[in-house]
C-alpha atoms as a PDB file:
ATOM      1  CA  UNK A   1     106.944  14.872 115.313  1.00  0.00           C
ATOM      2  CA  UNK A   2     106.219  14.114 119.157  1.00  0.00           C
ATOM      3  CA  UNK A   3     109.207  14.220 121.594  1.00  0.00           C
ATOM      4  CA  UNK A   4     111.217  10.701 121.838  1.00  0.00           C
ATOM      5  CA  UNK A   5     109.873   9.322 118.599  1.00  0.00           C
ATOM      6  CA  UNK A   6     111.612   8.342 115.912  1.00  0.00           C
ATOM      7  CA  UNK A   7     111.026   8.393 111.899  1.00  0.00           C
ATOM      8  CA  UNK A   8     109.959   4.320 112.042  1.00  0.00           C
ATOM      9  CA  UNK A   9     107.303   4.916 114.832  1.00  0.00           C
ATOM     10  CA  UNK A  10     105.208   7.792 112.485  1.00  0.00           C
ATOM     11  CA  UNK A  11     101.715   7.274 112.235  1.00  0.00           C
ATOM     12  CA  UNK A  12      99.152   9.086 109.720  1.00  0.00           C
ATOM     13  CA  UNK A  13      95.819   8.893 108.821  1.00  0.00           C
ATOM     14  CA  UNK A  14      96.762   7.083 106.151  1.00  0.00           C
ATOM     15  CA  UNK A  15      97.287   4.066 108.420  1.00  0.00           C
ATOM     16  CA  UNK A  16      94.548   2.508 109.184  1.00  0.00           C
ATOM     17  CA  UNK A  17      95.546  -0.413 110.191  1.00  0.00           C
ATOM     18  CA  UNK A  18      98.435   0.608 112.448  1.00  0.00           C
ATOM     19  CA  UNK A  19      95.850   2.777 114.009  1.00  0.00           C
ATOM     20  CA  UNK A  20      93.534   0.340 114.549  1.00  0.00           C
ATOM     21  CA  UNK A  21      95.870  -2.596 116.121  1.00  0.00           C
ATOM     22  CA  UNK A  22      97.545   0.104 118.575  1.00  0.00           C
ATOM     23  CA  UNK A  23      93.859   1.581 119.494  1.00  0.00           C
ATOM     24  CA  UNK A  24      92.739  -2.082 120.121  1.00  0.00           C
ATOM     25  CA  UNK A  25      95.451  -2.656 122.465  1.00  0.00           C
ATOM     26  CA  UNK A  26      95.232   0.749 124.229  1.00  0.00           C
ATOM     27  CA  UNK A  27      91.300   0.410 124.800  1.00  0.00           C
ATOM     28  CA  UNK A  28      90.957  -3.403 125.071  1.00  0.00           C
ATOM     29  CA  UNK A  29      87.325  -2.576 127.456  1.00  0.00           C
ATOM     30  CA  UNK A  30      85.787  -0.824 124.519  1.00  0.00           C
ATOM     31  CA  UNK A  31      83.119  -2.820 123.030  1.00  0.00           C
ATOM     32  CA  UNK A  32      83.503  -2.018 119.587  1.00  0.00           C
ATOM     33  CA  UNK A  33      79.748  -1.253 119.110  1.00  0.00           C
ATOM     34  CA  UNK A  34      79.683   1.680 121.726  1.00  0.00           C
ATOM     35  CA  UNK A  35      83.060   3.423 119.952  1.00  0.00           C
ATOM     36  CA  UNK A  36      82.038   6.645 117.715  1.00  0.00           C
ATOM     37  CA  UNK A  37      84.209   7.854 115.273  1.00  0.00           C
ATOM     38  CA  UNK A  38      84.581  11.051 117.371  1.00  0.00           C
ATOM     39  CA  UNK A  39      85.870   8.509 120.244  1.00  0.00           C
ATOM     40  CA  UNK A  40      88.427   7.204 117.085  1.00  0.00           C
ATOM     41  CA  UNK A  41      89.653  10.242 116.011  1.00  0.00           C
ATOM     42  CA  UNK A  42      90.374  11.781 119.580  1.00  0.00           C
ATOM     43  CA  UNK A  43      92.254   8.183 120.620  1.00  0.00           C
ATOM     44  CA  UNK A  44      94.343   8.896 117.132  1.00  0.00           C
ATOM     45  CA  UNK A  45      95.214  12.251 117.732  1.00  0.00           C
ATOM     46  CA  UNK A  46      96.517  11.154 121.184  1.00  0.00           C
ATOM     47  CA  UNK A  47      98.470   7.933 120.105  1.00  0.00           C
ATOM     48  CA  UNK A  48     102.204   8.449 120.662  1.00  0.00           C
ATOM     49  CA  UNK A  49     103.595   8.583 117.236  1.00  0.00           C
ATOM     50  CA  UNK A  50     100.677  10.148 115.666  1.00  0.00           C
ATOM     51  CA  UNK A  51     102.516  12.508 113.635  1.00  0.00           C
ATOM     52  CA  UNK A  52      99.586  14.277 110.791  1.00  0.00           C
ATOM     53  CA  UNK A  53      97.177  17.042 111.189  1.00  0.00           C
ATOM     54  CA  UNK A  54      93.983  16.392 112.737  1.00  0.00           C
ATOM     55  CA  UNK A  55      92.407  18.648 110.659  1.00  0.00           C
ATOM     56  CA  UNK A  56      92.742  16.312 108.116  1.00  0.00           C
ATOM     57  CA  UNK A  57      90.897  13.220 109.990  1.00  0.00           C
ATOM     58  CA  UNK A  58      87.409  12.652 107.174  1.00  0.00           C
ATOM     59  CA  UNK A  59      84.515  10.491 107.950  1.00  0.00           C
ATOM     60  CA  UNK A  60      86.116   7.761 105.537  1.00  0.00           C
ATOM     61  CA  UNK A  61      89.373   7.458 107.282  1.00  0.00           C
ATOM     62  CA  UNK A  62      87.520   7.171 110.607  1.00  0.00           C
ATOM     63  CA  UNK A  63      85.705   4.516 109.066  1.00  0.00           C
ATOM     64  CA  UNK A  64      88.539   2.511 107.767  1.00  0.00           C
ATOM     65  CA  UNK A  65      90.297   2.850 111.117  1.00  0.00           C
ATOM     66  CA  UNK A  66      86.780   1.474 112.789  1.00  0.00           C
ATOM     67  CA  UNK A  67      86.804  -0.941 109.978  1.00  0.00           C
ATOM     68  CA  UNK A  68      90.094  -2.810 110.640  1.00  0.00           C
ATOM     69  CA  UNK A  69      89.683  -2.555 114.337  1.00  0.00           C
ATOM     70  CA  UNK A  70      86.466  -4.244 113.534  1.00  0.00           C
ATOM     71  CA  UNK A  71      88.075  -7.038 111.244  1.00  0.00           C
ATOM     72  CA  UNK A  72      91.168  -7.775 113.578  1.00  0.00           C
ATOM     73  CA  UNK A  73      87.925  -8.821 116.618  1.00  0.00           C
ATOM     74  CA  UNK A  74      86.525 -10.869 114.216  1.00  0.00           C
ATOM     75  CA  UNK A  75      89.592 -12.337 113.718  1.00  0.00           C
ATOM     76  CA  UNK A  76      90.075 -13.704 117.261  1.00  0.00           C
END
């Protein structure tokens, strides 16, 4: 666990969606369409309370991350 976080602020790859809101709000100029999963999965790693291994990170959770980020835009 990262310094100054707590158990309630944990994030794995296993949420997507948590991922995806925080990344949205962190990168609010990137036009979804110009984002590569590479992009994603560095931005992750990097997120305070990113708390998993990175060697972990798959094309399919990359995808579901890119997926919900993409759903929450249409959703505005």
């Amino acid at each position: 666990m990262k310094p100054g976080t707590s158990t309630e602020d944990i994030i794995t790859w296993e949420d997507s969606f948590p991922i995806a809101q925080k990344l949205r709000a962190l990168h609010p100029e990137a036009a979804l369409v110009n984002v590569s999963l590479g992009m994603i999965y560095h931005w992750t790693i990097e997120l305070p309370g990113f708390d998993d291994d990175p060697e972990l990170a798959n094309e399919n959770i990359l995808l579901a991350i890119y997926q919900e980020w993409y759903e929450e835009d249409l959703s505005i």
